[in-house]
Protein backbone atom coordinates (compact mmCIF):
# COMPACT_ATOMS: atom_id res chain seq x y z
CA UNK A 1 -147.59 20.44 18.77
CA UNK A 2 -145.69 23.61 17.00
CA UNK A 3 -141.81 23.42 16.97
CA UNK A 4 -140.09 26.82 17.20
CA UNK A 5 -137.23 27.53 15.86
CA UNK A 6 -134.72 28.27 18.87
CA UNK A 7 -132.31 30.22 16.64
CA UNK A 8 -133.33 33.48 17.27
CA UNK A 9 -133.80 34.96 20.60
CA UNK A 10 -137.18 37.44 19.22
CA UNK A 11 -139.02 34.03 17.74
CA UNK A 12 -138.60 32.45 21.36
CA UNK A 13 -140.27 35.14 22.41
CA UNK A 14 -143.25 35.13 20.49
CA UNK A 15 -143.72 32.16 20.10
CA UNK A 16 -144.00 31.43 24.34
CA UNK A 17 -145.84 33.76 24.89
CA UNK A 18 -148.16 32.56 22.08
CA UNK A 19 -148.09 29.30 23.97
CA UNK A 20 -149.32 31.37 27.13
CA UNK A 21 -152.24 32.36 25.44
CA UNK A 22 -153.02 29.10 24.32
CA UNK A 23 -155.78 26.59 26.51
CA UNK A 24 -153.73 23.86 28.22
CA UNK A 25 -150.44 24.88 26.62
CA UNK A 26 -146.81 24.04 27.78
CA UNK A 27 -143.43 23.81 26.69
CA UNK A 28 -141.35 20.44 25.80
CA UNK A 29 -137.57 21.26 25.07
CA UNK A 30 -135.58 18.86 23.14
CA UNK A 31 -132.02 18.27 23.15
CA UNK A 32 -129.96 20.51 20.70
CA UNK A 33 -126.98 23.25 21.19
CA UNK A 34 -130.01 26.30 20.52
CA UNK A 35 -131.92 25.01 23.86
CA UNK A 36 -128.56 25.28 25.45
CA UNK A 37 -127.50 28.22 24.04
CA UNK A 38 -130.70 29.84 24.85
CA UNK A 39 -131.70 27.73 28.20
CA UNK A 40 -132.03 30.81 30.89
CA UNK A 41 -134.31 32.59 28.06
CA UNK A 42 -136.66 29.88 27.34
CA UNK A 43 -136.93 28.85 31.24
CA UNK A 44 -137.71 32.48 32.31
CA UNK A 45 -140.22 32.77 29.65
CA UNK A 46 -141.67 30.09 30.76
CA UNK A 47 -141.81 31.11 34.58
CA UNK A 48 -143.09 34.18 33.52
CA UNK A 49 -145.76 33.00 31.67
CA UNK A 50 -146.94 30.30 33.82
CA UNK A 51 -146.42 27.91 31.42
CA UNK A 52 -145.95 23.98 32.39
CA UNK A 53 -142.51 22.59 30.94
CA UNK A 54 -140.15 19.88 30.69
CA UNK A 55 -136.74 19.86 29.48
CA UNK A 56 -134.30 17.02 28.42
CA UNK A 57 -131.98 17.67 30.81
CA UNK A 58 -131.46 18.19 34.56
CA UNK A 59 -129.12 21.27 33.68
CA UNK A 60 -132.52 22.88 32.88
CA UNK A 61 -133.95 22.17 36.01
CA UNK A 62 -131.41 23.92 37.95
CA UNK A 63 -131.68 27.11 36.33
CA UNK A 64 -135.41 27.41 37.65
CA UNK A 65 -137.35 24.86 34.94
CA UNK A 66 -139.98 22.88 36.19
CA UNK A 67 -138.78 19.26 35.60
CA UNK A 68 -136.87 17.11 32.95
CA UNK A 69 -137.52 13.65 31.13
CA UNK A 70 -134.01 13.10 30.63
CA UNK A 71 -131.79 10.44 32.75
CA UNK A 72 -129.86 12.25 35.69
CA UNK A 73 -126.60 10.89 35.32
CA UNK A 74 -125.30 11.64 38.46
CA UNK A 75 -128.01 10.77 40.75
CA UNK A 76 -129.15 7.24 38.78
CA UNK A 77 -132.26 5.73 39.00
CA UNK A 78 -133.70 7.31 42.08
CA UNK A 79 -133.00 10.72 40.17
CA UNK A 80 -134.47 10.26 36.64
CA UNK A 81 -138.06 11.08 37.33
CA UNK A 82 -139.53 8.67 39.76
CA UNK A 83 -140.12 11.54 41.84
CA UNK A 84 -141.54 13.85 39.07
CA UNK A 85 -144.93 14.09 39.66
CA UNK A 86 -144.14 14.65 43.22
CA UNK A 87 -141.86 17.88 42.60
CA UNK A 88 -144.37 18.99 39.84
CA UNK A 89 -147.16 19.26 42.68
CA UNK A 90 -145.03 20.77 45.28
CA UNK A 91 -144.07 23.59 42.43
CA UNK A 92 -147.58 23.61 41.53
CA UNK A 93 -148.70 24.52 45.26
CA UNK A 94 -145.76 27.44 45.49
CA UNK A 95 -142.68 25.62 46.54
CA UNK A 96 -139.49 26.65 44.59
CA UNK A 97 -138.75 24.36 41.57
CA UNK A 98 -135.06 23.82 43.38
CA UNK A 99 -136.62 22.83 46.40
CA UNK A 100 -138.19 19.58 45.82
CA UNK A 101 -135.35 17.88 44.54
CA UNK A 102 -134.07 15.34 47.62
């Protein structure tokens, strides 16, 4: 695990696309105002360089990230991940992140 520091737009950048070149690497975003302040950044980083990740929050998910760990609030229990693994194949095999969410 290496935490970034999600203060400055240029260290988000290296540091993904350090992650990229890493073996098995991926991306887990915690909760704080820099992830939200930065949130399109780190998920088209991420897109761009194939990288699996998960964010705490749905509001991630619908800007193009690939799932979240995080309750959904609005959709209750059927929405806060029992379908996870499900929409994480269905990405994995092409289908927009968006799409899989029922």
């Amino acid at each position: 695990m290496n935490p970034i520091n999600l203060l400055d737009a240029g260290e988000i950048e290296r540091a993904v696309a350090a992650f990229a070149r890493m073996p098995n690497g991926g991306l887990i975003l915690t909760a704080s105002g820099a992830a939200i302040r930065h949130r399109d950044l780190v998920v088209a980083l991420a897109a761009r360089h194939k990288l699996p990740a998960v964010y705490w929050e749905r509001f991630f998910v619908a800007a193009g990230g690939l799932a979240s760990y995080g309750a959904d609030l609005v959709g209750g229990v059927a929405g806060c991940g029992a379908c996870a693994a499900a929409r994480a194949h269905a990405t994995h095999r092409g289908a927009a992140a968006g799409d899989t969410r029922r």
